[in-house]
PDB file of N, CA and C in Angstrom:
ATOM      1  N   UNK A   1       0.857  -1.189   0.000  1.00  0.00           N
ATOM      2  CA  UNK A   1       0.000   0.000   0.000  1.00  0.00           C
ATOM      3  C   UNK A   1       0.895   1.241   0.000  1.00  0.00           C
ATOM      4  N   UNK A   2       0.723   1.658  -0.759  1.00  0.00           N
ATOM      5  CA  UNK A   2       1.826   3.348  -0.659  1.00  0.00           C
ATOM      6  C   UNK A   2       0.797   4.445   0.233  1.00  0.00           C
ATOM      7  N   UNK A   3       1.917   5.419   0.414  1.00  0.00           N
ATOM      8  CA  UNK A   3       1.428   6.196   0.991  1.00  0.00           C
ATOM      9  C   UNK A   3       2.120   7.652   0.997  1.00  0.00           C
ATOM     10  N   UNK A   4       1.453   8.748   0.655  1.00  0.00           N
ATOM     11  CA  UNK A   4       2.046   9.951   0.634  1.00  0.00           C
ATOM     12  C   UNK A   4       2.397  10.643   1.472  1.00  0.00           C
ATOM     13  N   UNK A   5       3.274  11.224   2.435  1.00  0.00           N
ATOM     14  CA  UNK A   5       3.018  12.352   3.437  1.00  0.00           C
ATOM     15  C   UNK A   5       3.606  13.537   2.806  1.00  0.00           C
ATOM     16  N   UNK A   6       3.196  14.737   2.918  1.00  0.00           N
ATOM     17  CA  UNK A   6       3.664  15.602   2.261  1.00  0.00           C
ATOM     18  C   UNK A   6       3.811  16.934   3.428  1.00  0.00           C
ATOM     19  N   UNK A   7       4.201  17.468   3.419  1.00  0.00           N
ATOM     20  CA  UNK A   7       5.076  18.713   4.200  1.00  0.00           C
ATOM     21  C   UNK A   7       5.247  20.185   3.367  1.00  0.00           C
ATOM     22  N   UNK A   8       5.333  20.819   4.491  1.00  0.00           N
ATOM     23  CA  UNK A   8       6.343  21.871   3.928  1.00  0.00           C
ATOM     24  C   UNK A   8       5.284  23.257   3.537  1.00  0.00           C
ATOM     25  N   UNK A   9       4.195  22.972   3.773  1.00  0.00           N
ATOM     26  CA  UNK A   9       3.318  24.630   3.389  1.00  0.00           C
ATOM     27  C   UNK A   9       3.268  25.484   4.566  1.00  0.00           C
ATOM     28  N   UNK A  10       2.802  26.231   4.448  1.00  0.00           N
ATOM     29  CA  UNK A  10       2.841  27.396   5.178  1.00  0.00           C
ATOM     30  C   UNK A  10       1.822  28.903   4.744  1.00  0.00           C
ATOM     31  N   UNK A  11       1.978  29.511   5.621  1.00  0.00           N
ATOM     32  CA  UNK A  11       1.609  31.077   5.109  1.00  0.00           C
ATOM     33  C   UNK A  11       2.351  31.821   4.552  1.00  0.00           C
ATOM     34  N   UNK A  12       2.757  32.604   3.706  1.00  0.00           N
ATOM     35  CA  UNK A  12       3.706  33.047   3.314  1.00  0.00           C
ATOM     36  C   UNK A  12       3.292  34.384   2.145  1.00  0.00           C
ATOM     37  N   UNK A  13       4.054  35.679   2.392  1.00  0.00           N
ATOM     38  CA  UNK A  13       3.360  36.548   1.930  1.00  0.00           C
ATOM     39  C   UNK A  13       3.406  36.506   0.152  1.00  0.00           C
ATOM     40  N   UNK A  14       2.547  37.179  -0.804  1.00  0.00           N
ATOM     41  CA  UNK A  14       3.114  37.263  -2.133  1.00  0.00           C
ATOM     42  C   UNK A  14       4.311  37.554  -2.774  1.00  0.00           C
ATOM     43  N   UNK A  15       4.705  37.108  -3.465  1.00  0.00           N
ATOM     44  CA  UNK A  15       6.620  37.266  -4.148  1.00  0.00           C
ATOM     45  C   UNK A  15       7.450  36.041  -3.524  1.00  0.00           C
ATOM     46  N   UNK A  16       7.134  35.829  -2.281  1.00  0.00           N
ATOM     47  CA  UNK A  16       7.559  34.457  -1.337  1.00  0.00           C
ATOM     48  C   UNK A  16       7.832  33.319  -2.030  1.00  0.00           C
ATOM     49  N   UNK A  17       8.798  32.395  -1.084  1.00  0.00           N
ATOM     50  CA  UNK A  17       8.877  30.913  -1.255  1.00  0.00           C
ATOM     51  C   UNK A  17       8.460  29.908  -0.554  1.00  0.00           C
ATOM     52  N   UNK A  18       8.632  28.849  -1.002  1.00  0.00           N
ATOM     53  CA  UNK A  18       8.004  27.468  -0.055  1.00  0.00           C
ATOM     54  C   UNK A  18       8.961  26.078  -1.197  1.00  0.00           C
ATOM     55  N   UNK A  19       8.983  25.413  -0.164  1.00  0.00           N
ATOM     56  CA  UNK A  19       9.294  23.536  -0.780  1.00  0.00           C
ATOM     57  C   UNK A  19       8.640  23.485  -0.098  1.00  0.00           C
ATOM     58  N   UNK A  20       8.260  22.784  -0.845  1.00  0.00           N
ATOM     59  CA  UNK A  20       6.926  21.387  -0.238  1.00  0.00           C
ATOM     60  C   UNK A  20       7.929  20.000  -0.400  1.00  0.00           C
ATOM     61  N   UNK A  21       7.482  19.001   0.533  1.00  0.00           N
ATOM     62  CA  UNK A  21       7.683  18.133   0.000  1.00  0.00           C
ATOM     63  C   UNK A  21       7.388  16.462   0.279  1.00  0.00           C
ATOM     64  N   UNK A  22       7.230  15.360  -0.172  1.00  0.00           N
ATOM     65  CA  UNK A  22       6.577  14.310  -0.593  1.00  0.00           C
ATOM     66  C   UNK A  22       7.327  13.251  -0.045  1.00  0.00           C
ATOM     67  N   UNK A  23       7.229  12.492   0.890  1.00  0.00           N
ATOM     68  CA  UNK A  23       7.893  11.065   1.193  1.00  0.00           C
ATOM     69  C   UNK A  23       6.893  10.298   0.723  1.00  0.00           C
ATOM     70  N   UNK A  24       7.945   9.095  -0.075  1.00  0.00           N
ATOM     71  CA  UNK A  24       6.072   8.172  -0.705  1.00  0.00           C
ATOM     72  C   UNK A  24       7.008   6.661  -0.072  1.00  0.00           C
ATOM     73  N   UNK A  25       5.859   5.792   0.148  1.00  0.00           N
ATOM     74  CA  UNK A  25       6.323   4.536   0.992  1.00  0.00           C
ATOM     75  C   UNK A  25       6.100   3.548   0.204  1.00  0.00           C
ATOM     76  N   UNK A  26       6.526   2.708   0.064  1.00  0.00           N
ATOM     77  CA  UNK A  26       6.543   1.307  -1.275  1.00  0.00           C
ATOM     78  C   UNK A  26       7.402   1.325  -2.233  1.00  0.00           C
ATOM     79  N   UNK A  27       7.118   0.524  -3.106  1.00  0.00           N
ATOM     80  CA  UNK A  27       8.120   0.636  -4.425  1.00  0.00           C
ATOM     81  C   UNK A  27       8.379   1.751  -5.406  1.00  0.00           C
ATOM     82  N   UNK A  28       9.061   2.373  -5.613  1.00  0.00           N
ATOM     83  CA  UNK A  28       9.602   3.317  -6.329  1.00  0.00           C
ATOM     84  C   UNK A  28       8.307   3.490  -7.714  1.00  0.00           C
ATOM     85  N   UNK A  29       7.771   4.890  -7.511  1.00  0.00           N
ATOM     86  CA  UNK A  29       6.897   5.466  -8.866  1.00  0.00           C
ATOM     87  C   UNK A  29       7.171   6.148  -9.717  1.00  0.00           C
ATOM     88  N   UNK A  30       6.910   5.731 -11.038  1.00  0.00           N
ATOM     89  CA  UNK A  30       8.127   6.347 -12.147  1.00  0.00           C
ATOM     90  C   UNK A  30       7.618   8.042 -12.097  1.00  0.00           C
ATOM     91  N   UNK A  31       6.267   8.317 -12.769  1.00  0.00           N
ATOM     92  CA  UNK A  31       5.791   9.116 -12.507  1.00  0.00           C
ATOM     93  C   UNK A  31       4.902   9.507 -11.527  1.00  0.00           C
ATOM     94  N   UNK A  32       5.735  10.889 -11.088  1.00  0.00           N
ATOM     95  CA  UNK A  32       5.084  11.544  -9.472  1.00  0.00           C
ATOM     96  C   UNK A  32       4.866  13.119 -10.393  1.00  0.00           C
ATOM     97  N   UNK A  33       3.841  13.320  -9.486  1.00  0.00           N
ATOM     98  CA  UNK A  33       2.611  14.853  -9.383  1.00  0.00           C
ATOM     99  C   UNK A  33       2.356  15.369  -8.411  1.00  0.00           C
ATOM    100  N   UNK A  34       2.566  16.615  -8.551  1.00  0.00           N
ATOM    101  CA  UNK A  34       1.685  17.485  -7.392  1.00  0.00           C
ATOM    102  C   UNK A  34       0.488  17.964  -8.068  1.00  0.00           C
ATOM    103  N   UNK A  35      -0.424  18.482  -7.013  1.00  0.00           N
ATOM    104  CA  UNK A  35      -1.447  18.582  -7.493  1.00  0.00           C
ATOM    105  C   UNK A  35      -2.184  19.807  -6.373  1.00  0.00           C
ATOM    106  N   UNK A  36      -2.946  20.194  -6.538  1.00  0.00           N
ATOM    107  CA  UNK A  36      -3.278  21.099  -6.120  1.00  0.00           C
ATOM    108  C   UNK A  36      -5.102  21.690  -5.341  1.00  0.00           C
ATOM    109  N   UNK A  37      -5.735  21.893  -4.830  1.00  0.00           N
ATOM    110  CA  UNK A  37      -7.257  21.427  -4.563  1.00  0.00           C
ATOM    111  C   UNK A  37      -7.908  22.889  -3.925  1.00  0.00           C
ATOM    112  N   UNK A  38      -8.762  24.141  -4.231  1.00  0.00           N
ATOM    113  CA  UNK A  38      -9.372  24.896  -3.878  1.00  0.00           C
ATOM    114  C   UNK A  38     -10.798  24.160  -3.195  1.00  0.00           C
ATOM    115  N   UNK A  39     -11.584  25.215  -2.383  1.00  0.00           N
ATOM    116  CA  UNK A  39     -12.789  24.336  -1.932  1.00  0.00           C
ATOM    117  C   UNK A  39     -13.557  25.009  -2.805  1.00  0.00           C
ATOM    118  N   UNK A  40     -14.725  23.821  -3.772  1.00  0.00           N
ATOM    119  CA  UNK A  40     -15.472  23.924  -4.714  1.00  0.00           C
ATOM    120  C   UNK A  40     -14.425  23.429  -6.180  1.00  0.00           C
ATOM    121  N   UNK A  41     -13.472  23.670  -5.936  1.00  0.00           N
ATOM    122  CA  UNK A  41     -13.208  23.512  -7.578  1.00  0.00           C
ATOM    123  C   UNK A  41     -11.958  21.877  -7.364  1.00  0.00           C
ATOM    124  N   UNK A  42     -12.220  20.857  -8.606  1.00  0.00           N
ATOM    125  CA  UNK A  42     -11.292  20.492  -9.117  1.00  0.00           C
ATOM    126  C   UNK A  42      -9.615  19.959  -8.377  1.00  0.00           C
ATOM    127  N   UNK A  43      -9.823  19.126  -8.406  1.00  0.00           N
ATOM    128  CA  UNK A  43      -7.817  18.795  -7.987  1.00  0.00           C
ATOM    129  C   UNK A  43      -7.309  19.080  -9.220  1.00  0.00           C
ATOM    130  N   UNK A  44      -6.343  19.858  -9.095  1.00  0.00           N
ATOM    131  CA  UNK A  44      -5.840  19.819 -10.408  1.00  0.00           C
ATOM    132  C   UNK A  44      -4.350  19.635 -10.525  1.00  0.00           C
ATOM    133  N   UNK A  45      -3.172  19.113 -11.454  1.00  0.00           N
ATOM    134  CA  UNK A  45      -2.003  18.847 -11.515  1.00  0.00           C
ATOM    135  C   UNK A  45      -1.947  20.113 -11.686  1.00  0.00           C
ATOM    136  N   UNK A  46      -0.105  20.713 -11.104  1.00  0.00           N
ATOM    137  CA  UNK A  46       0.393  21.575 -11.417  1.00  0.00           C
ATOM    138  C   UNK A  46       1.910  21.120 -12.091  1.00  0.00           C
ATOM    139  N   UNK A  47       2.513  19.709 -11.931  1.00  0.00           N
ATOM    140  CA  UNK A  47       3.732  19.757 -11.839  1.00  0.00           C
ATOM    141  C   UNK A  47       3.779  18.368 -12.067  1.00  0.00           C
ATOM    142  N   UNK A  48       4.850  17.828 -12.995  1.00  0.00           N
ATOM    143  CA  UNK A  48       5.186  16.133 -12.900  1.00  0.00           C
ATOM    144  C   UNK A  48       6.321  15.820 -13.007  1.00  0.00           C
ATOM    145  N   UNK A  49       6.967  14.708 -13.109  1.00  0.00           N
ATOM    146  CA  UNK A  49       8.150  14.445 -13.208  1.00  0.00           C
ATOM    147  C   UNK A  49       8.483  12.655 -13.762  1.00  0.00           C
ATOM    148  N   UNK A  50       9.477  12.719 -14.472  1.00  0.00           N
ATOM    149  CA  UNK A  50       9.883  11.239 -14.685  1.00  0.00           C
ATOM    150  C   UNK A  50      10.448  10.363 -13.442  1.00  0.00           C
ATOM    151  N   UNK A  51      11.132   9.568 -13.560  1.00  0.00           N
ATOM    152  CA  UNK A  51      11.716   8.983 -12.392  1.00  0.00           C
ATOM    153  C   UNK A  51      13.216   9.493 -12.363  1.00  0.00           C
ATOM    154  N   UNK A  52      13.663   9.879 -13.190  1.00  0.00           N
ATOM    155  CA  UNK A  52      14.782  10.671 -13.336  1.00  0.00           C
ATOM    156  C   UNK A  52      14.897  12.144 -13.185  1.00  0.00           C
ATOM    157  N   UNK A  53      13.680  12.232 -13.505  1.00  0.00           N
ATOM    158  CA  UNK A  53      13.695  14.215 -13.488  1.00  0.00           C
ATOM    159  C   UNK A  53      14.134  15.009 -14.951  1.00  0.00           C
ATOM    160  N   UNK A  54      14.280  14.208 -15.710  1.00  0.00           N
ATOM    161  CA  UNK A  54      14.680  14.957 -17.081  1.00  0.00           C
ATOM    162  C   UNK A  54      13.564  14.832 -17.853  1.00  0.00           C
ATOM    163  N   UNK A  55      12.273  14.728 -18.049  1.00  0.00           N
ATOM    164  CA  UNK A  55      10.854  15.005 -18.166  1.00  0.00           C
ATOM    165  C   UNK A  55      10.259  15.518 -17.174  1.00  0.00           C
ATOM    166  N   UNK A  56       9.788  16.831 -17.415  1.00  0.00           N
ATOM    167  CA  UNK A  56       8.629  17.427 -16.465  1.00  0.00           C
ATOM    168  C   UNK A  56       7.547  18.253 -17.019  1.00  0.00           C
ATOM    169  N   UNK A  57       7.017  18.482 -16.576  1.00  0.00           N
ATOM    170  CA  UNK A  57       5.354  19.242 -17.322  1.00  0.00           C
ATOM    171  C   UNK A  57       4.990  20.367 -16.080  1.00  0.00           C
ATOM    172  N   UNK A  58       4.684  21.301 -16.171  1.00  0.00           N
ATOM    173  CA  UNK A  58       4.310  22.246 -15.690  1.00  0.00           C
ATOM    174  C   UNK A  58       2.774  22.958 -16.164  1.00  0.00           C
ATOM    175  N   UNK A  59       1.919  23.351 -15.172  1.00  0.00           N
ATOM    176  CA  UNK A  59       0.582  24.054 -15.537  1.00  0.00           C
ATOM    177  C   UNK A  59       1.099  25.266 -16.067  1.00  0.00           C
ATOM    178  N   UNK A  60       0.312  25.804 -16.932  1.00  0.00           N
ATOM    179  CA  UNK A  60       0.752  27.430 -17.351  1.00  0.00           C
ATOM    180  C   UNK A  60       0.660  28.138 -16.390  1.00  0.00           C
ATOM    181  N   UNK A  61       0.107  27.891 -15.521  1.00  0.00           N
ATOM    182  CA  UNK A  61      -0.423  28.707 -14.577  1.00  0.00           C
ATOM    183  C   UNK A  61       0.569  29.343 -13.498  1.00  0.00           C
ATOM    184  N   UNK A  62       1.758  28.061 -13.744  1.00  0.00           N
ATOM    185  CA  UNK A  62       2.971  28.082 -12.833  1.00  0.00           C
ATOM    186  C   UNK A  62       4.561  28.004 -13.398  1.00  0.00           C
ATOM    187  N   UNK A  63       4.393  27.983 -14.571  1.00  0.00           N
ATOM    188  CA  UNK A  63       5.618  27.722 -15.591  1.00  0.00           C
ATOM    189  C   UNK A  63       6.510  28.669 -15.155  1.00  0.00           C
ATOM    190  N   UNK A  64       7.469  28.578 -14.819  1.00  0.00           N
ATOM    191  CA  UNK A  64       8.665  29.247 -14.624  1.00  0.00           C
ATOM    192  C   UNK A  64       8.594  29.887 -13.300  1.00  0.00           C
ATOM    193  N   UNK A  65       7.986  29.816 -12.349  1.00  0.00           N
ATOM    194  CA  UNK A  65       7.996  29.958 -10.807  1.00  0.00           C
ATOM    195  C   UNK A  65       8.060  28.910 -10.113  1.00  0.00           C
ATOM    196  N   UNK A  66       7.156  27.244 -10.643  1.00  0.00           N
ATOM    197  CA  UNK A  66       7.573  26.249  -9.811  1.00  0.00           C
ATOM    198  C   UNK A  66       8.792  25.404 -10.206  1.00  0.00           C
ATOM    199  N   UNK A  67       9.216  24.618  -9.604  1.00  0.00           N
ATOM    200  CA  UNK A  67      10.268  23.215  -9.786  1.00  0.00           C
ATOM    201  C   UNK A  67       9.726  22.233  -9.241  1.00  0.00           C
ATOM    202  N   UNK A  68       9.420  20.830  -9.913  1.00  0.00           N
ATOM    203  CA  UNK A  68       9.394  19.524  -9.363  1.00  0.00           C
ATOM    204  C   UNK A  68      10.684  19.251  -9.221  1.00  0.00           C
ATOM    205  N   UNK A  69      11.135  18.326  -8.442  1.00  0.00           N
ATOM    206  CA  UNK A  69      12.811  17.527  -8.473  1.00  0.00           C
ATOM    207  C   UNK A  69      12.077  16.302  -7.120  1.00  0.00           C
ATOM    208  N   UNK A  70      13.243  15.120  -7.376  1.00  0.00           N
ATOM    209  CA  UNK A  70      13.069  14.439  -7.030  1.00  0.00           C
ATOM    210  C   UNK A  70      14.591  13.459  -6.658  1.00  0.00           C
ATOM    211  N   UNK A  71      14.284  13.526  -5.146  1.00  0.00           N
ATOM    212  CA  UNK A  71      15.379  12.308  -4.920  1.00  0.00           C
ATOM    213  C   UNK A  71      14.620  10.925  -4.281  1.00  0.00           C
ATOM    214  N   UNK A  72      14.991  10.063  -5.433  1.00  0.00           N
ATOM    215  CA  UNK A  72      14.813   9.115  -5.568  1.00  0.00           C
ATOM    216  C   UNK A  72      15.774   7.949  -4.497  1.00  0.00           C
ATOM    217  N   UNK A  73      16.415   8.391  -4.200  1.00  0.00           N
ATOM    218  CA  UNK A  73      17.455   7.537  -3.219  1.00  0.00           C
ATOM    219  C   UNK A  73      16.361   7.600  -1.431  1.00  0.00           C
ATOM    220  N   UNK A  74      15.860   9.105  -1.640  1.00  0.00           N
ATOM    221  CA  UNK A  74      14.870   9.103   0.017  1.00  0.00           C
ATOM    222  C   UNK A  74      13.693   9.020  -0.575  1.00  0.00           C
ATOM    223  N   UNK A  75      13.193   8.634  -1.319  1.00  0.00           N
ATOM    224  CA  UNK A  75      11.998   8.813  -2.027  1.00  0.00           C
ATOM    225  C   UNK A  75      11.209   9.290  -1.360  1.00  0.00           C
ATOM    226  N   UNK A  76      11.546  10.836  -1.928  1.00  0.00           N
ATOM    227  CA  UNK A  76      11.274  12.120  -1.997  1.00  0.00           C
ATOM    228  C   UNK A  76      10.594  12.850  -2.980  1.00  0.00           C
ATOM    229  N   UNK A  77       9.837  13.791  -3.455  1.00  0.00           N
ATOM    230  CA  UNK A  77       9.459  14.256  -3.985  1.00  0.00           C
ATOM    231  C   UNK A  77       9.451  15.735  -3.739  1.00  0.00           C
ATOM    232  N   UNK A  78       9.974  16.851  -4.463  1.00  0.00           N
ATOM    233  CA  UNK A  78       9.897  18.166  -4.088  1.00  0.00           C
ATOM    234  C   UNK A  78       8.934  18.901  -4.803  1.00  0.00           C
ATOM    235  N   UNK A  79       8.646  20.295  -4.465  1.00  0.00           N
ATOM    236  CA  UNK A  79       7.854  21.535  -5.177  1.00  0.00           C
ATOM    237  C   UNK A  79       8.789  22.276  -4.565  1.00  0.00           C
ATOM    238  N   UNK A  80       9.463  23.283  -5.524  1.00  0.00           N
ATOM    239  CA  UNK A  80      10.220  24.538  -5.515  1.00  0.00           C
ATOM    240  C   UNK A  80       8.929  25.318  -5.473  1.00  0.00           C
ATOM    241  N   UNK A  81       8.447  26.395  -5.092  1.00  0.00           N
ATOM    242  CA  UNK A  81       7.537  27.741  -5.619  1.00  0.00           C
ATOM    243  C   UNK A  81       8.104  28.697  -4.865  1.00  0.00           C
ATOM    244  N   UNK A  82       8.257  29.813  -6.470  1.00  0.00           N
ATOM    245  CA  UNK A  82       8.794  30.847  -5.929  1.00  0.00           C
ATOM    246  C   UNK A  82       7.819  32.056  -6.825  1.00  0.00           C
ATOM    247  N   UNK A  83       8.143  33.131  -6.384  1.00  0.00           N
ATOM    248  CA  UNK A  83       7.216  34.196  -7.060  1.00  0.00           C
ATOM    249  C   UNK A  83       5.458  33.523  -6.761  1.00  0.00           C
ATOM    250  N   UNK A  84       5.036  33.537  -5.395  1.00  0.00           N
ATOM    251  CA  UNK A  84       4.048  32.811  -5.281  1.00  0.00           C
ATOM    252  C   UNK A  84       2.819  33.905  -5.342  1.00  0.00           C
ATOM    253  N   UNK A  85       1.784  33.823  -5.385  1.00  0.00           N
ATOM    254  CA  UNK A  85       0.895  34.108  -5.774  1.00  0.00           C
ATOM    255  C   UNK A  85      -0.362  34.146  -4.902  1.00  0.00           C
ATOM    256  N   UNK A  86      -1.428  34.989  -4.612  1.00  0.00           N
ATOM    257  CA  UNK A  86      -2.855  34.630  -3.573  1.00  0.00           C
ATOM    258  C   UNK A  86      -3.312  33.552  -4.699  1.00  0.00           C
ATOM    259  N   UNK A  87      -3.457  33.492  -5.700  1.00  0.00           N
ATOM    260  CA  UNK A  87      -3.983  32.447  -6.478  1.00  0.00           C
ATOM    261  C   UNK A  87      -3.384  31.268  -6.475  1.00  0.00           C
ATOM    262  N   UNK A  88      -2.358  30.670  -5.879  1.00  0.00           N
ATOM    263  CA  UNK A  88      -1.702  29.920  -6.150  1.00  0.00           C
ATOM    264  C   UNK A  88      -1.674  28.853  -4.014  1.00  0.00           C
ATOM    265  N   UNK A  89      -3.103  29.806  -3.190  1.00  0.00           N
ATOM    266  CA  UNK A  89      -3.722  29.358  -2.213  1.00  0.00           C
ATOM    267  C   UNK A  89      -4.315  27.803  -2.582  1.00  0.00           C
ATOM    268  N   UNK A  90      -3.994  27.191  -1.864  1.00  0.00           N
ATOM    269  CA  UNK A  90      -4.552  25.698  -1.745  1.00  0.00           C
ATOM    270  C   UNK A  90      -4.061  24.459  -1.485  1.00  0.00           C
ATOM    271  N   UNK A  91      -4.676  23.520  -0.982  1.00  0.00           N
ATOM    272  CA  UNK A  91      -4.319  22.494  -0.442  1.00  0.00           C
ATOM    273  C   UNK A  91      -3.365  21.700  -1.433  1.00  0.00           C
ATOM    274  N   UNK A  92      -1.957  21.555  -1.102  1.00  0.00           N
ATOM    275  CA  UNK A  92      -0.750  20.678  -2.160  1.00  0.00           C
ATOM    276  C   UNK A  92      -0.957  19.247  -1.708  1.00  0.00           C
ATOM    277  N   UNK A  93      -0.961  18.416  -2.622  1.00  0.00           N
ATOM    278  CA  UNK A  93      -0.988  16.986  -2.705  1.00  0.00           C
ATOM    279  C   UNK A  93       0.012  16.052  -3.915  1.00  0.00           C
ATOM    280  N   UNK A  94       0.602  15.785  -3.289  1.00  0.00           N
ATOM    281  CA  UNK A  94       1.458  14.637  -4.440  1.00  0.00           C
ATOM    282  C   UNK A  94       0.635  13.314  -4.364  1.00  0.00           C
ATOM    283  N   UNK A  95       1.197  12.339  -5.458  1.00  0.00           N
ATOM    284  CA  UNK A  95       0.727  10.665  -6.200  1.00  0.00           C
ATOM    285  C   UNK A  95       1.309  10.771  -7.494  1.00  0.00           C
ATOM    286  N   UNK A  96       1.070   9.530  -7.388  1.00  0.00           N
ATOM    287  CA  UNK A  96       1.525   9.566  -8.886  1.00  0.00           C
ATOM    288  C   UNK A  96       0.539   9.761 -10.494  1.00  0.00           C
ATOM    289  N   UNK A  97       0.941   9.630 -11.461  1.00  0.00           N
ATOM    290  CA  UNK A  97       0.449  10.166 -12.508  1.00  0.00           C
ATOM    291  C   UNK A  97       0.758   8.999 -13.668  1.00  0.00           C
ATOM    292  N   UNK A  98       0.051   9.389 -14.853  1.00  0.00           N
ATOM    293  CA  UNK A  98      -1.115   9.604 -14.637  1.00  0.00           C
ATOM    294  C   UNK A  98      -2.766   8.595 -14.248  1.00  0.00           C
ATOM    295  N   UNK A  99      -2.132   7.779 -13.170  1.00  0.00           N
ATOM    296  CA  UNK A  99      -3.283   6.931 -12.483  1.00  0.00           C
ATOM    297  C   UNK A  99      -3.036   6.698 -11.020  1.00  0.00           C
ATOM    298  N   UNK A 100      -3.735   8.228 -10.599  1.00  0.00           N
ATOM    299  CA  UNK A 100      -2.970   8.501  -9.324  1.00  0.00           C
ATOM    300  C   UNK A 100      -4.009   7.612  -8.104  1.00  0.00           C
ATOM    301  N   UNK A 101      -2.966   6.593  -7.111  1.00  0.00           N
ATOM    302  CA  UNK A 101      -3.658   6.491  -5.962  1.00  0.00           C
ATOM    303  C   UNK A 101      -4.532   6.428  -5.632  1.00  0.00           C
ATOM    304  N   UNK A 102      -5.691   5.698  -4.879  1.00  0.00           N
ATOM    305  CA  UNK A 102      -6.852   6.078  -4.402  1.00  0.00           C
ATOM    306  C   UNK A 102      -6.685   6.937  -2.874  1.00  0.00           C
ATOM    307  N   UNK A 103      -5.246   6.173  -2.423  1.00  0.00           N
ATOM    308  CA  UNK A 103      -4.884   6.773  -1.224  1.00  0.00           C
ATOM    309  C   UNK A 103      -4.508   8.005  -1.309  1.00  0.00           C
ATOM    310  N   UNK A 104      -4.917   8.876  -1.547  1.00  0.00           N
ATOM    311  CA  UNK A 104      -4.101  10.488  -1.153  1.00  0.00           C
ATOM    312  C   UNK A 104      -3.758  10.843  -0.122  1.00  0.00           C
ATOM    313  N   UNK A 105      -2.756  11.414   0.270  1.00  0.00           N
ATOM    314  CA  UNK A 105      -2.331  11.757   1.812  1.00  0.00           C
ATOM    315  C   UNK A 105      -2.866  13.258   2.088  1.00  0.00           C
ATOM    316  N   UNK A 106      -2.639  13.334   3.320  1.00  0.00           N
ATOM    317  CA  UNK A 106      -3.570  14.632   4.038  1.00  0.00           C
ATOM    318  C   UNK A 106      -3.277  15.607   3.165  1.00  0.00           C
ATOM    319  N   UNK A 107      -2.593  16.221   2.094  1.00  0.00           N
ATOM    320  CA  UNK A 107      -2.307  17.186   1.611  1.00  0.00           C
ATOM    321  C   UNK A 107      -1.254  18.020   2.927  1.00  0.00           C
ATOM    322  N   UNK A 108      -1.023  19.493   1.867  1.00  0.00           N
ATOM    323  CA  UNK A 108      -0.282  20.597   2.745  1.00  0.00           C
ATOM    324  C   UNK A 108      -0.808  21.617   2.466  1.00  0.00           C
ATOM    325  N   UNK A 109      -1.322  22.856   3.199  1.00  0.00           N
ATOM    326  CA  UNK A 109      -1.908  23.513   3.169  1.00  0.00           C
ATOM    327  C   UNK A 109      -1.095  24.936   2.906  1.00  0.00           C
ATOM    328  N   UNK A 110      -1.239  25.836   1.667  1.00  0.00           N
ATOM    329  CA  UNK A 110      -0.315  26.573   1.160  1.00  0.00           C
ATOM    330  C   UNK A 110      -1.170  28.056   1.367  1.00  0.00           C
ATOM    331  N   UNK A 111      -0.916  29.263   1.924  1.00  0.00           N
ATOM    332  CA  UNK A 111      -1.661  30.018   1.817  1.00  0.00           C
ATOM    333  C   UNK A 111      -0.669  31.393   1.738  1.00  0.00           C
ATOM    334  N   UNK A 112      -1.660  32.057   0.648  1.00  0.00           N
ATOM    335  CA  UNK A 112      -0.331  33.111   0.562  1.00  0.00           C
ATOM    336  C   UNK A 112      -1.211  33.918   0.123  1.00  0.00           C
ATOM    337  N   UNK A 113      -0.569  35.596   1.365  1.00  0.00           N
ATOM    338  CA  UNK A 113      -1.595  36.827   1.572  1.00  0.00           C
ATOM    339  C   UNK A 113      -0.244  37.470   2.432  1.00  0.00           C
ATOM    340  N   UNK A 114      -0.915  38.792   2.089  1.00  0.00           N
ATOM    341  CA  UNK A 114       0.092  39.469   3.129  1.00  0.00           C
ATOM    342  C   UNK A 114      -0.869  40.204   3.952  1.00  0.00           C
TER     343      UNK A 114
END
């Protein structure tokens, strides 16, 4: 049974940073996602990665402010975000992609306001 725990959000004002990040338990997943969840709308991916890290996909929404990376030796999973955003408020969740988990872990709760 895998399992996600994920870390690392916070409050943090606009322009700000944060890592988040993902311990997953079981056998190694080629492709890992973060993902993202407002109340009323949609989970939605923001971020993916190969098992290597030399494939990744990014939402437009976040292209060139976030980073996925991944160490695979602590199986780990990261989110870089920088230049963060009030829009960019909401619950972070990693799994994998694209046939993610039924198990999702508690998420991390990202909120950004000044």
């Amino acid at each position: 049974q895998v399992q996600f725990v994920e870390s690392g959000g916070g409050l943090v004002q606009p322009g700000g940073s944060l890592r988040l990040s993902c311990v997953v338990s079981g056998r190694p997943r080629y492709f890992m996602a973060w993902f993202r969840q407002t109340p009323g709308k949609e989970r939605e991916r923001v971020a993916s990665s190969n098992y290597v890290g030399d494939s990744t996909w990014y939402a437009e929404s976040v292209k060139g402010r976030f980073t996925i990376s991944r160490d695979n030796a602590k199986k780990t999973v990261y989110l870089q975000m920088d230049r963060l955003k009030p829009e960019d408020t909401a619950v972070y969740y990693c799994n994998e992609f694209p046939d993610p988990s039924e198990d999702w872990g508690q998420g991390t709760q990202v909120t950004v306001s000044s």
